[in-house]
C-alpha atoms as a PDB file:
ATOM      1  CA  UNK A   1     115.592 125.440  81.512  1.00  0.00           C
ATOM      2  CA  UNK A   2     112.335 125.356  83.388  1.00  0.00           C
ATOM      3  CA  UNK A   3     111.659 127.315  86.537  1.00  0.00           C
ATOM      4  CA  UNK A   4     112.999 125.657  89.068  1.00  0.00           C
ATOM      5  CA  UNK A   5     110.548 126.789  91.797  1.00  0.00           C
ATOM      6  CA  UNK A   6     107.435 125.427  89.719  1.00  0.00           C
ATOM      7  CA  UNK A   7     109.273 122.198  88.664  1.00  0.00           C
ATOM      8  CA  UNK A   8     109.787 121.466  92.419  1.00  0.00           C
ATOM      9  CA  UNK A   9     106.257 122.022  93.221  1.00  0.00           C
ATOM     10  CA  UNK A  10     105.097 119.457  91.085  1.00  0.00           C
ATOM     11  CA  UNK A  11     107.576 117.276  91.975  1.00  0.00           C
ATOM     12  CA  UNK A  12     106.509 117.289  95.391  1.00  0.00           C
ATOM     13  CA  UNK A  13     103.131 117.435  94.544  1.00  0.00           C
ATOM     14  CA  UNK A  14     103.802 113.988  92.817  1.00  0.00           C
ATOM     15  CA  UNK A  15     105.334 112.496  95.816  1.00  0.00           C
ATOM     16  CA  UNK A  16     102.516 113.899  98.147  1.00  0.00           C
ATOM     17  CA  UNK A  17     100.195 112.374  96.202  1.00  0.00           C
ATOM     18  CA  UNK A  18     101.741 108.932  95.584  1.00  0.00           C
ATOM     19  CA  UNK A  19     102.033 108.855  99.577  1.00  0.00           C
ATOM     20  CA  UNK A  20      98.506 109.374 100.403  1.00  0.00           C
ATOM     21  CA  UNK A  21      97.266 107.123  98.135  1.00  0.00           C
ATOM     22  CA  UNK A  22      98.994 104.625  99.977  1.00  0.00           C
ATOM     23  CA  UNK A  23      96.162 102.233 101.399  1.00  0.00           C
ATOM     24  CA  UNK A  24      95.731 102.781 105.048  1.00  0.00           C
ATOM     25  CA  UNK A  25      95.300  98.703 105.700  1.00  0.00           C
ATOM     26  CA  UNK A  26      98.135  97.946 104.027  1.00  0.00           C
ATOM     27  CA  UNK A  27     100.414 100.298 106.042  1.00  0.00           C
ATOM     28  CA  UNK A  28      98.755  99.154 109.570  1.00  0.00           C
ATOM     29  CA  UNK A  29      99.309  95.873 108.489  1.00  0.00           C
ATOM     30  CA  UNK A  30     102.761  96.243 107.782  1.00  0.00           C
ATOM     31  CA  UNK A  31     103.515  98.320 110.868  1.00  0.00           C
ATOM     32  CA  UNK A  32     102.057  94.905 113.004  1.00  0.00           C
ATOM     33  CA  UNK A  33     104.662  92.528 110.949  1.00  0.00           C
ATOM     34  CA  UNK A  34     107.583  95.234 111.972  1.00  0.00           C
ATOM     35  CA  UNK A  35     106.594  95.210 115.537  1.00  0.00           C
ATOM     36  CA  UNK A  36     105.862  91.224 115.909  1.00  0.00           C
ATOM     37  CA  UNK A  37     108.976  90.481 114.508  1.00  0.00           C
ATOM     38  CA  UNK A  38     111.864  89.601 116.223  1.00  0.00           C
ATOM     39  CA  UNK A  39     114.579  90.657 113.546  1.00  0.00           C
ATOM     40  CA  UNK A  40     113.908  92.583 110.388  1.00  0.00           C
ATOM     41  CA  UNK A  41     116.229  92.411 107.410  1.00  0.00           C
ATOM     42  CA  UNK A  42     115.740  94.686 104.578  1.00  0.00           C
ATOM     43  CA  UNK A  43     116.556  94.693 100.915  1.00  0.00           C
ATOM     44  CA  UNK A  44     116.479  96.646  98.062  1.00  0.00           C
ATOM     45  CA  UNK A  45     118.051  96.564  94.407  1.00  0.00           C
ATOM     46  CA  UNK A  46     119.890 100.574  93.132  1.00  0.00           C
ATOM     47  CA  UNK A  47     117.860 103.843  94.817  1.00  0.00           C
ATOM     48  CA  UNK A  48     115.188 101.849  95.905  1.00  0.00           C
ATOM     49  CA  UNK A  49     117.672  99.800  98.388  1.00  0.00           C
ATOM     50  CA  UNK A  50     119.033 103.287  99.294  1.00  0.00           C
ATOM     51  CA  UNK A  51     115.617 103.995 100.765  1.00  0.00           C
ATOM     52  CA  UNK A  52     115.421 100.876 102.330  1.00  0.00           C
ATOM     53  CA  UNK A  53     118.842 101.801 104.001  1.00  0.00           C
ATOM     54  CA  UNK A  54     116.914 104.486 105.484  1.00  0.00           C
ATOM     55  CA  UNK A  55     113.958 102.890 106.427  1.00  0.00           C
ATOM     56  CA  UNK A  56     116.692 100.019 108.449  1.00  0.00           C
ATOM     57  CA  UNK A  57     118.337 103.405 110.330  1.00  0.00           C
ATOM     58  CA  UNK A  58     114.763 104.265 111.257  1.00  0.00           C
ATOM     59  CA  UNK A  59     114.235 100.449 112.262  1.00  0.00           C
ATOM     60  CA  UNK A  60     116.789 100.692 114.885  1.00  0.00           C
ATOM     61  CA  UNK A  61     116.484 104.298 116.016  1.00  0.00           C
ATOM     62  CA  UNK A  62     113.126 102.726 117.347  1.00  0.00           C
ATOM     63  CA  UNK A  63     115.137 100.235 119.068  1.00  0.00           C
ATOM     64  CA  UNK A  64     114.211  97.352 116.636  1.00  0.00           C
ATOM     65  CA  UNK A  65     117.027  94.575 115.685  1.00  0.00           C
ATOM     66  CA  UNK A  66     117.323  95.683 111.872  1.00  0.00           C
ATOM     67  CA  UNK A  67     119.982  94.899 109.202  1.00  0.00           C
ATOM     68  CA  UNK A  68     120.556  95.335 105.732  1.00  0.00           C
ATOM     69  CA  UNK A  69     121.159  92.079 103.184  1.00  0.00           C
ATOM     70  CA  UNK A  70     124.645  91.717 102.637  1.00  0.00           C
ATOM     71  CA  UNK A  71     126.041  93.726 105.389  1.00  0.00           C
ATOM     72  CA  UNK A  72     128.685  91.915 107.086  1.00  0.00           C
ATOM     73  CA  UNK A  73     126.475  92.150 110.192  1.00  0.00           C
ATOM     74  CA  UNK A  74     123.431  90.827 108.837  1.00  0.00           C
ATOM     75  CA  UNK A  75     121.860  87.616 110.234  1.00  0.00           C
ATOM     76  CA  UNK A  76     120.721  84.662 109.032  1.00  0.00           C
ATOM     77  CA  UNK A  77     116.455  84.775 108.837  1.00  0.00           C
ATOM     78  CA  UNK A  78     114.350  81.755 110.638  1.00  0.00           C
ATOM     79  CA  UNK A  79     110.994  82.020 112.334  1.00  0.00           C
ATOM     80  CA  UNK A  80     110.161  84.735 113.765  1.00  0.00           C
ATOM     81  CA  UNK A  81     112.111  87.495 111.374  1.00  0.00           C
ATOM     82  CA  UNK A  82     110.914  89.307 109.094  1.00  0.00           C
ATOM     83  CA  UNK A  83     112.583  90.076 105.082  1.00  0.00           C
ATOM     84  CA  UNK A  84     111.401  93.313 103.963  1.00  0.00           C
ATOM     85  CA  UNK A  85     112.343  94.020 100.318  1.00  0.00           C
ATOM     86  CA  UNK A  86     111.900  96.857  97.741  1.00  0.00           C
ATOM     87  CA  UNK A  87     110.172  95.511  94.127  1.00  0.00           C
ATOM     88  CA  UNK A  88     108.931  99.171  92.334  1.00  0.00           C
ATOM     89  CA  UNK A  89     108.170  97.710  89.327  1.00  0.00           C
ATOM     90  CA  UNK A  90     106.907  94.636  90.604  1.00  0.00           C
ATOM     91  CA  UNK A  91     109.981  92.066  90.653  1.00  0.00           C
ATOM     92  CA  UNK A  92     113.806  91.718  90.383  1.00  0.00           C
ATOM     93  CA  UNK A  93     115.723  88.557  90.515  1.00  0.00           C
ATOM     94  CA  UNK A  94     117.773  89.398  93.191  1.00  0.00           C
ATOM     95  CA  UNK A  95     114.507  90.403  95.121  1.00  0.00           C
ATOM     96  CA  UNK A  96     112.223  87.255  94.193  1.00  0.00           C
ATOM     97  CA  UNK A  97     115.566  84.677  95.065  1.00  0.00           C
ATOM     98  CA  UNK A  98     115.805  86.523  98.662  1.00  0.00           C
ATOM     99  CA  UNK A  99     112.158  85.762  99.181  1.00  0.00           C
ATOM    100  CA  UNK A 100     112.385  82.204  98.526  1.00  0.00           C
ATOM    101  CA  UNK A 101     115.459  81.913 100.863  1.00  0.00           C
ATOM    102  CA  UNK A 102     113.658  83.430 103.299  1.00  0.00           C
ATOM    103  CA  UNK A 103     110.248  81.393 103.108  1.00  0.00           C
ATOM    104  CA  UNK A 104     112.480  78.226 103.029  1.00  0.00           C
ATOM    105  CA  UNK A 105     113.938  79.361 106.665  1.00  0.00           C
ATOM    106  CA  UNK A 106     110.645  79.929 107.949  1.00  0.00           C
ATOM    107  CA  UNK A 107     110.947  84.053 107.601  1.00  0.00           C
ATOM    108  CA  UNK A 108     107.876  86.093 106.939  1.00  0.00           C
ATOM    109  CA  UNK A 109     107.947  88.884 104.259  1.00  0.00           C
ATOM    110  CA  UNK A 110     107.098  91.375 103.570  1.00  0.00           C
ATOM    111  CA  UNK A 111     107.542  93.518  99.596  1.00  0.00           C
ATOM    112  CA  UNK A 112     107.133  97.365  99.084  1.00  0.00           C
ATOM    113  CA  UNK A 113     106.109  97.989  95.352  1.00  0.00           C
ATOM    114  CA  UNK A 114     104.350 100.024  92.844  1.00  0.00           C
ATOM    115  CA  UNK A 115     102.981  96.753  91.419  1.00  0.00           C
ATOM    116  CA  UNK A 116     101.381  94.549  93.298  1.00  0.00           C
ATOM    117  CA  UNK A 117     100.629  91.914  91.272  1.00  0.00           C
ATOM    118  CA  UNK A 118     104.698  91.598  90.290  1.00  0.00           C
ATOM    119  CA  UNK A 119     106.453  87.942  91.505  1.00  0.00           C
ATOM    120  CA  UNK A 120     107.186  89.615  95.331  1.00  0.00           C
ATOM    121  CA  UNK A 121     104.243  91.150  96.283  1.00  0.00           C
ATOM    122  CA  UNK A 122     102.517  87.890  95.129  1.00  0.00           C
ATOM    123  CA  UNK A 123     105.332  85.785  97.219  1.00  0.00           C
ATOM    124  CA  UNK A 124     104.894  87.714  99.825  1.00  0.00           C
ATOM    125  CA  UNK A 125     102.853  87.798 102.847  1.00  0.00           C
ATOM    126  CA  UNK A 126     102.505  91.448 103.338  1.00  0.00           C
ATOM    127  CA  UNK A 127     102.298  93.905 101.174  1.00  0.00           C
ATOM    128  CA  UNK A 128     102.635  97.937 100.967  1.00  0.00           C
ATOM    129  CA  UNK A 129     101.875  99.532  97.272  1.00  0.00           C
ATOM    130  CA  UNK A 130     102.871 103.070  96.681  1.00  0.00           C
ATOM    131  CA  UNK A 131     100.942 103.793  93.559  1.00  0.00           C
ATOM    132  CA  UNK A 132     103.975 105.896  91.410  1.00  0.00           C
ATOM    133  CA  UNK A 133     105.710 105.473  88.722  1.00  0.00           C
ATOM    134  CA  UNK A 134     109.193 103.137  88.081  1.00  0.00           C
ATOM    135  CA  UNK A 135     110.967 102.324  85.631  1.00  0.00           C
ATOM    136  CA  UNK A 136     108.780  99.600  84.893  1.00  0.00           C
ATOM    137  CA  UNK A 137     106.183 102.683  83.750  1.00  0.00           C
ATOM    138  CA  UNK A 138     108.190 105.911  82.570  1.00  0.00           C
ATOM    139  CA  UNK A 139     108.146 105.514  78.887  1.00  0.00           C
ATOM    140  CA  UNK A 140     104.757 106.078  76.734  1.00  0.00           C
ATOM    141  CA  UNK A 141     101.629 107.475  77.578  1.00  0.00           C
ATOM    142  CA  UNK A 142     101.965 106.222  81.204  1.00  0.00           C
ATOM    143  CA  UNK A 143     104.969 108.408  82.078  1.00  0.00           C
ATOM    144  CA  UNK A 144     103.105 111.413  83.734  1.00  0.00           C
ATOM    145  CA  UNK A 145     105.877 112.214  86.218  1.00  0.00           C
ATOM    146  CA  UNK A 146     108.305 115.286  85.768  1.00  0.00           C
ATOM    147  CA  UNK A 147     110.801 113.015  87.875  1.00  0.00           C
ATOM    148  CA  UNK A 148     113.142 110.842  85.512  1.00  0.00           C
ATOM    149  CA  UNK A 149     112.991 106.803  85.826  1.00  0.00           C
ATOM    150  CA  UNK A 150     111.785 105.639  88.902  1.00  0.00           C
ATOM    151  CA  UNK A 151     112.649 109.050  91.169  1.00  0.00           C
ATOM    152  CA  UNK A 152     108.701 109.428  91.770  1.00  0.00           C
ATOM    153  CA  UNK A 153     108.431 106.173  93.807  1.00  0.00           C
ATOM    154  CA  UNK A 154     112.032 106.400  95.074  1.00  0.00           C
ATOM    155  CA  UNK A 155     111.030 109.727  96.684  1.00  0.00           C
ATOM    156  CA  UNK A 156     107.735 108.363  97.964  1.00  0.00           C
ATOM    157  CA  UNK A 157     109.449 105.538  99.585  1.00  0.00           C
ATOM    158  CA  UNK A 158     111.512 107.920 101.610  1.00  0.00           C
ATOM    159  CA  UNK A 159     108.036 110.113 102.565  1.00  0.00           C
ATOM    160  CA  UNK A 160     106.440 107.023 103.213  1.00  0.00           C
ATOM    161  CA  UNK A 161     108.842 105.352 105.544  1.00  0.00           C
ATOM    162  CA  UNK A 162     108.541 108.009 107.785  1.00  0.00           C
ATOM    163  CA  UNK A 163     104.997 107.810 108.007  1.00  0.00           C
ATOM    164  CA  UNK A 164     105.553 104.323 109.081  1.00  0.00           C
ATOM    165  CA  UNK A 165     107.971 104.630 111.432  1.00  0.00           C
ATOM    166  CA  UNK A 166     105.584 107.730 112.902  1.00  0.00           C
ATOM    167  CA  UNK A 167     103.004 105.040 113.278  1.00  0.00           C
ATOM    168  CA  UNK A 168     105.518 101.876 114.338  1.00  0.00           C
ATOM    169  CA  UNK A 169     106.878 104.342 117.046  1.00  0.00           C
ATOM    170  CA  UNK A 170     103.273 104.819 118.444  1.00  0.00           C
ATOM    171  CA  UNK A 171     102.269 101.512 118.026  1.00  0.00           C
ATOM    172  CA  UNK A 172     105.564  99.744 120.008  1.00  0.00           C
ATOM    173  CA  UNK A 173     105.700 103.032 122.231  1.00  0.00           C
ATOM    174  CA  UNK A 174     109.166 104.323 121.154  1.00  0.00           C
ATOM    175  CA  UNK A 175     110.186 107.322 122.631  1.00  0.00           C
ATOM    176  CA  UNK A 176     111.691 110.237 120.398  1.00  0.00           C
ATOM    177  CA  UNK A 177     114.348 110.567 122.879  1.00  0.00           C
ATOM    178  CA  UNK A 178     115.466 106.794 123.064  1.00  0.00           C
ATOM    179  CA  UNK A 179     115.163 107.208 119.182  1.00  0.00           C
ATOM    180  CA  UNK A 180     117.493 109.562 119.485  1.00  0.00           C
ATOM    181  CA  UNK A 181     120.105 108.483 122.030  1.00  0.00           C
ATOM    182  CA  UNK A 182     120.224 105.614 119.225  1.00  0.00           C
ATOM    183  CA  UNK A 183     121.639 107.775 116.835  1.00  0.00           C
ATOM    184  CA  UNK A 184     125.218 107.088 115.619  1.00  0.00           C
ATOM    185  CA  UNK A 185     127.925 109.422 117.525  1.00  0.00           C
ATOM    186  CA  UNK A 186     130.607 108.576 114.828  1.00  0.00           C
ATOM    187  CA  UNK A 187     130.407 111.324 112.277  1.00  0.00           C
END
């Protein structure tokens, strides 16, 4: 087995880097549609809708009206809301069907990705592209990561989202101790 200590530096190493090559623009402009909108409903297919779990915890921590896709609890989308979905490699069925439901009902959306010329990012109207590798990319000579599958962009998801919500919460004026009164008491 490999040392563990070095294999976790450049595992991190990987994810800091995937993060800050995240286009400033593109992360301001996602932290306006978050902060216009009046409900936010995430989505995400496997790992990657794990991390948009977290990044819909975050969401109302800051005191915005956020829900997961197919949650009991989750609301039907119209003007005004905004669908945020998770497409790593570009597109998923599940993913590019949600978009078009929500366009139809007047939604904005919004796609986190790794490619951004996939079918969401292109159906999208915002878009946030954390340059790492999926599962669309971890065979062949393009597999560079010492993460397995799509872990890389998984894990800079999770760094990224709380980058955004770091900037959301200054941009709305959040306060970290609302954020936390927010916090579940029931576990």
């Amino acid at each position: 087995m490999q040392d563990l200590a070095a294999l976790a530096t450049r595992a991190a190493a990987e994810i800091r880097d995937a993060t800050a090559a995240v286009n400033p623009a593109e992360l301001s402009a996602l932290v306006t549609e978050l902060a216009q909108a009046r409900r936010i409903v995430a989505y995400g297919v496997g790992r990657e809708g794990l991390m948009m779990r977290a990044l819909a915890m975050r969401l109302y921590h800051l005191g915005l009206d956020a829900h997961m896709v197919g949650d009991m609890s989750a609301p039907p989308v119209g003007a005004g809301d905004l669908l945020i979905v998770s497409a790593g490699p570009g597109g998923f069925s599940t993913v590019d069907g949600l978009i078009g439901v929500a366009r139809k009902a007047g939604a904005r959306t919004a796609c986190i990705t790794a490619q951004p010329s996939g079918s969401a990012p292109t159906a999208c109207d915002t878009v946030l592209t954390i340059p790492a590798q999926t599962m669309a990319n971890d065979t062949g000579p393009a597999a560079a990561s010492v993460l397995p599958m799509g872990s890389l962009f998984e894990g800079a998801q999770y760094l990224t989202f709380e980058l955004l919500v770091l900037a959301l919460r200054g941009h709305i004026g959040a306060d970290p101790a609302a954020m936390r009164a927010r916090h579940t008491n029931l576990e």
